[in-house]
Protein backbone atom coordinates (compact mmCIF):
# COMPACT_ATOMS: atom_id res chain seq x y z
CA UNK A 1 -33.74 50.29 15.90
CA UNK A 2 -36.11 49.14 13.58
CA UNK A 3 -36.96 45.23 12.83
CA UNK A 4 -35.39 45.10 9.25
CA UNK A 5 -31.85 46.72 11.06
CA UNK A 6 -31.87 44.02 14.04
CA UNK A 7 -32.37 41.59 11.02
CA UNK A 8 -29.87 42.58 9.21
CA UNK A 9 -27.29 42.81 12.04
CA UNK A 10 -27.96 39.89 13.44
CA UNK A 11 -27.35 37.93 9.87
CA UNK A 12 -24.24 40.04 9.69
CA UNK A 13 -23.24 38.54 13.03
CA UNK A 14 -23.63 34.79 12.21
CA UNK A 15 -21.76 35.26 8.80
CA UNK A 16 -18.89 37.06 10.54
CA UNK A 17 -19.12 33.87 13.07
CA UNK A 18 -19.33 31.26 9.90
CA UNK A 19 -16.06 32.91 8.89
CA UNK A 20 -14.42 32.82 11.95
CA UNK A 21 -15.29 29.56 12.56
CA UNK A 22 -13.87 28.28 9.14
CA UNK A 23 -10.61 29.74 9.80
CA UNK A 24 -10.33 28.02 12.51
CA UNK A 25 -10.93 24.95 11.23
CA UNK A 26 -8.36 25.58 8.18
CA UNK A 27 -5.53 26.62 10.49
CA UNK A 28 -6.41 23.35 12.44
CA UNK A 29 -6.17 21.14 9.34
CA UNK A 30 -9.82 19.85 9.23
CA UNK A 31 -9.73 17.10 6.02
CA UNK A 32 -10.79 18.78 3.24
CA UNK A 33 -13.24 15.98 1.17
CA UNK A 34 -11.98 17.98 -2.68
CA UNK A 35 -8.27 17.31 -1.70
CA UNK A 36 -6.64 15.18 -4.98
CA UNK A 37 -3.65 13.35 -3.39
CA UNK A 38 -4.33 11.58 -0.43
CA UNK A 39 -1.34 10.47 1.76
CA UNK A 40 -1.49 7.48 3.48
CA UNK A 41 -1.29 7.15 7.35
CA UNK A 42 -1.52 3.91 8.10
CA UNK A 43 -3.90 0.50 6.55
CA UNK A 44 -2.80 -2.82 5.68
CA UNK A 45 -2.50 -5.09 2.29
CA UNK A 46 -3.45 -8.67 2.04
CA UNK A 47 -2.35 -10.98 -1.11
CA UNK A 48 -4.42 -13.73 -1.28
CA UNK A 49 -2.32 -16.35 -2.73
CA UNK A 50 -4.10 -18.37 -5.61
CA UNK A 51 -3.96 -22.28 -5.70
CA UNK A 52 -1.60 -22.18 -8.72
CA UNK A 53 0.74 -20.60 -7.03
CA UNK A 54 0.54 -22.50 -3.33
CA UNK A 55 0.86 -25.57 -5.80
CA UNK A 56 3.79 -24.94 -7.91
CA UNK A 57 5.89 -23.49 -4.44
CA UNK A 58 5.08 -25.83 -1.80
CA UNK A 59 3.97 -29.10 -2.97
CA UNK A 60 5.80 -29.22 -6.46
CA UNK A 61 9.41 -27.73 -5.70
CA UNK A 62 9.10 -28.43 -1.54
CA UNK A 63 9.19 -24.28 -1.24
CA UNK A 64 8.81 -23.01 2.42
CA UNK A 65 6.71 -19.82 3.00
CA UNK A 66 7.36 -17.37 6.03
CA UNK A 67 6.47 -14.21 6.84
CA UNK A 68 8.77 -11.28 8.01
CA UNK A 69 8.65 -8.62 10.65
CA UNK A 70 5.18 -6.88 11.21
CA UNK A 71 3.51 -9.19 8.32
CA UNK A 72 2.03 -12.12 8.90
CA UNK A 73 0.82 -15.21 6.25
CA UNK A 74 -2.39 -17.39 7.31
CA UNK A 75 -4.31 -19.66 5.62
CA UNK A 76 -2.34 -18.70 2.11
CA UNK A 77 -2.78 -15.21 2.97
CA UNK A 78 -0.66 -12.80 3.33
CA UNK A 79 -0.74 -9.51 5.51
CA UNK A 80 1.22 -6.25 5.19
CA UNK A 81 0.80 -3.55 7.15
CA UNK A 82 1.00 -0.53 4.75
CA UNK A 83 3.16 2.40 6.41
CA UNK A 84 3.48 5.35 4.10
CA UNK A 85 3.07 6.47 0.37
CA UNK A 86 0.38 8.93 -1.54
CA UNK A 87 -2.48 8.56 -4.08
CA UNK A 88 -3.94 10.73 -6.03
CA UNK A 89 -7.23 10.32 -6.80
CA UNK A 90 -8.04 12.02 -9.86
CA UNK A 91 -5.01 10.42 -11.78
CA UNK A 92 -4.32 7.19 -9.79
CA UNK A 93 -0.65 7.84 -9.64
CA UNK A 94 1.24 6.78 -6.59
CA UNK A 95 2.51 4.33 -4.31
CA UNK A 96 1.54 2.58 -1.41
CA UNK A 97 4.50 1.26 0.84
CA UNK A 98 4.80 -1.47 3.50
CA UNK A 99 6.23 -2.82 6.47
CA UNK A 100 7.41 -6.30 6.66
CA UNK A 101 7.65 -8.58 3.93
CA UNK A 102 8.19 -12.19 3.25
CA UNK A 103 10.22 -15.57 2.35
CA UNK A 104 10.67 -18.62 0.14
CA UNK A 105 12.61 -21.28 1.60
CA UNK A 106 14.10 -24.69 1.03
CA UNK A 107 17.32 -26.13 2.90
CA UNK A 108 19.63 -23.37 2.91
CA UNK A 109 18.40 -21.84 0.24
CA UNK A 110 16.28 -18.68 0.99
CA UNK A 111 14.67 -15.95 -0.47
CA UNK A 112 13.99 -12.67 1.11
CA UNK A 113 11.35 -10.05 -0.10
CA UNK A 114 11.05 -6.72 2.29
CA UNK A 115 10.00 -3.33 1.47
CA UNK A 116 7.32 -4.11 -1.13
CA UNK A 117 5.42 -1.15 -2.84
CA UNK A 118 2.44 -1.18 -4.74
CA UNK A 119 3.89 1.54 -7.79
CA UNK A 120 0.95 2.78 -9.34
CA UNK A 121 2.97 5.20 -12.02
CA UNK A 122 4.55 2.57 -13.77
CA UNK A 123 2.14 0.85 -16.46
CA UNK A 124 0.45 -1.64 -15.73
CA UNK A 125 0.63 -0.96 -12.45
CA UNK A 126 3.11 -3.35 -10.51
CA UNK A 127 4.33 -5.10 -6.82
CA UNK A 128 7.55 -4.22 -6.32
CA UNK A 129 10.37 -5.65 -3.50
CA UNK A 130 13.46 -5.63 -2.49
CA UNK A 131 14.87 -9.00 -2.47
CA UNK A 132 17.61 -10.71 -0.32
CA UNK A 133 18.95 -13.87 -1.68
CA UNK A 134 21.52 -16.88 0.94
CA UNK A 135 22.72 -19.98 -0.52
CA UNK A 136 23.86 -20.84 3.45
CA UNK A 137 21.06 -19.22 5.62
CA UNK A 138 20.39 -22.39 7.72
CA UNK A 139 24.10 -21.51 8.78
CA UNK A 140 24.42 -17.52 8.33
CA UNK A 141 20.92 -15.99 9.04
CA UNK A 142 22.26 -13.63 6.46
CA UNK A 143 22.01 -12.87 2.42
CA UNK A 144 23.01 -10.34 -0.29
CA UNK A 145 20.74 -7.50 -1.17
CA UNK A 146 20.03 -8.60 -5.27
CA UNK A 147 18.11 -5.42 -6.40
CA UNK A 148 14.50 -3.85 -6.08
CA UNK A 149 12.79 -6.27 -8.01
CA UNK A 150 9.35 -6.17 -10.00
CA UNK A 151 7.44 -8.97 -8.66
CA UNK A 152 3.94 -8.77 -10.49
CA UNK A 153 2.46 -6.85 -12.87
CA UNK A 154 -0.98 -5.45 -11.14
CA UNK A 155 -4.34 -5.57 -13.27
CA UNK A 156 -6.54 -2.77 -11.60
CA UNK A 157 -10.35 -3.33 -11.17
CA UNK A 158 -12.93 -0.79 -12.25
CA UNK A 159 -13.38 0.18 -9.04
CA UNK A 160 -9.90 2.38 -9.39
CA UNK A 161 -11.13 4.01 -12.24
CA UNK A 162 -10.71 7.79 -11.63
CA UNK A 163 -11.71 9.60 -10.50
CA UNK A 164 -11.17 7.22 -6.94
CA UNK A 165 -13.98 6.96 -4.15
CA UNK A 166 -13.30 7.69 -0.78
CA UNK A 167 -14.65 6.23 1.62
CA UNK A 168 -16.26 7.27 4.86
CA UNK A 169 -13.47 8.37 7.46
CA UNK A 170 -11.09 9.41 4.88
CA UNK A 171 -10.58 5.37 4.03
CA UNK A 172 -10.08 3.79 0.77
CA UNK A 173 -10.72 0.07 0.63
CA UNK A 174 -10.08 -1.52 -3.09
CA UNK A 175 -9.87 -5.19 -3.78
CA UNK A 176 -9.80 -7.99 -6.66
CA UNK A 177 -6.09 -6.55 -7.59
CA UNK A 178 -4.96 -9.37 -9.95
CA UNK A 179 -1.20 -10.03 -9.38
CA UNK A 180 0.65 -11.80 -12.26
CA UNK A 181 4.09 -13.09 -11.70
CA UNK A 182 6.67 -10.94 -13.68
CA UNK A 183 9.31 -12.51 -16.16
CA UNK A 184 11.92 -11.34 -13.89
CA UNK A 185 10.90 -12.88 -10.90
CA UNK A 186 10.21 -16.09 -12.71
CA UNK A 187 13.61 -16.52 -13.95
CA UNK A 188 15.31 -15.75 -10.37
CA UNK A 189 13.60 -18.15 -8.99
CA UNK A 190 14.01 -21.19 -11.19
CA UNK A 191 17.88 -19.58 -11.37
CA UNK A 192 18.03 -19.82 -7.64
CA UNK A 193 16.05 -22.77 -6.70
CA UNK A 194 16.85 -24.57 -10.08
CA UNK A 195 13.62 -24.96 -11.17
CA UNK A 196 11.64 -24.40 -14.43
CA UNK A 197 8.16 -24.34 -12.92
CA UNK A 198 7.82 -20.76 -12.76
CA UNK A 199 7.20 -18.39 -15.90
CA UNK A 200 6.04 -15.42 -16.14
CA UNK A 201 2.16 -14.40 -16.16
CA UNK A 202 1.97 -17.09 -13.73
CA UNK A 203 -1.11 -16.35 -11.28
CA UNK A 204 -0.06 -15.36 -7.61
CA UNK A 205 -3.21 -14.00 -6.18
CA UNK A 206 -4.95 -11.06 -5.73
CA UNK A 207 -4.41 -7.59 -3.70
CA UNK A 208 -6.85 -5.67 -1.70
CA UNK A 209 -6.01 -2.77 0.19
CA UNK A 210 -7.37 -0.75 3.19
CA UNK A 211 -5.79 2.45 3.89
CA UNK A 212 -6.33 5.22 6.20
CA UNK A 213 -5.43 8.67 5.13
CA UNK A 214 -3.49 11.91 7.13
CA UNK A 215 -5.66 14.71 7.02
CA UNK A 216 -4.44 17.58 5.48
CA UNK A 217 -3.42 20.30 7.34
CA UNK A 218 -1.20 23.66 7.91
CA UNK A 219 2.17 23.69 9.26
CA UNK A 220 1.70 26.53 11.90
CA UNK A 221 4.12 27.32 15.20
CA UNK A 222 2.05 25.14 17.34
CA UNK A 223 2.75 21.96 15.77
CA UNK A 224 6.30 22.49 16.12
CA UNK A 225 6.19 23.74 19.78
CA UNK A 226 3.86 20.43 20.82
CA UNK A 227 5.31 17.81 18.40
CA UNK A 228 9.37 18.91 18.50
């Protein structure tokens, strides 16, 4: 066999391999770094609570703040871990939801916010929650489920411009979210805790975000037989 066959055998050989190999790695679900939507696995979402706001709750109307469940609030920060949602980064449509959630407080009076979501379809973009409200907690440990509620209207930096960057290890960490307080969630709460120190456009903080993505990958029999 002459020297140009072997050659071109042997190249044969390591393309039929290449293929193979690539195959393999597809039915596997190896991340693909072009995918568009990218669903979230698992991160966590801290508001940083401006000085406004820690003002106007706690030392102006004697407001109590608490954390819920898996969150946590230090040092006027607040924690949430996020659990599910999807983003797609071409169009930056999406949410991001979370575990946990948080309170306001004072005497019996209390507040509940759980489930919050970061709804990027809506526009501007906007923190959503649902939100518990007792007149008698200090004696129930219970409340009434109000509504979903939008809690601040979301000012995006240029960093989310489309299309998004990933970053290494299929993560995506974004911060310097401005988070405005909605007109609807300033009038609950000077209807609840009858107060008139909160309007809307009022500064809360700001948002960053860290979130780890789920690669994308095929459904074949194997997942079903080793996961079900």
């Amino acid at each position: 066999m002459s020297s140009n066959i072997k050659s071109f055998v042997l190249m044969m050989a390591v393309m039929v391999g290449l293929v193979a190999m690539t195959g393999s790695a597809s039915a596997q679900g190896i991340y693909n770094p072009v995918d568009d939507t990218y669903v979230i696995g698992d991160g966590q979402t801290k508001l940083d609570l401006s000085q406004a706001f820690w003002q106007n709750v706690v030392t102006t109307n004697k407001i109590s703040l608490g954390s819920i469940g898996a969150s946590s609030l230090k040092s006027q920060s607040y924690r949430f871990p996020a659990v599910a949602g999807a983003l797609d980064r071409v169009t930056v449509q999406g949410e991001i939801n979370h575990g946990g959630g948080f309170f306001l407080q004072k005497g019996g009076i209390r507040v509940s916010v759980v489930s919050l979501t970061i709804d990027l379809t809506a526009s501007p973009a906007v923190l959503t929650g649902l939100v518990i409200v007792s007149t008698n907690y200090d004696q129930t440990n219970t409340g009434t489920v109000v509504a979903r509620l939008p809690l601040a209207e979301l000012t995006l930096p240029a960093t989310m411009n489309p299309p998004i960057k990933e970053e290494a290890f299929k993560t995506l960490y974004k911060q310097d979210i401005v988070a405005n307080m909605t007109d609807v969630l300033a009038g609950n709460l000077n209807s609840i805790f009858s107060t008139t120190s909160f309007a809307g456009g009022d500064s809360i903080g700001s948002l960053s975000f860290f979130l780890v993505g789920v690669p994308s990958r095929e459904h074949v029999v194997e997942d079903f037989i080793f996961r079900y």
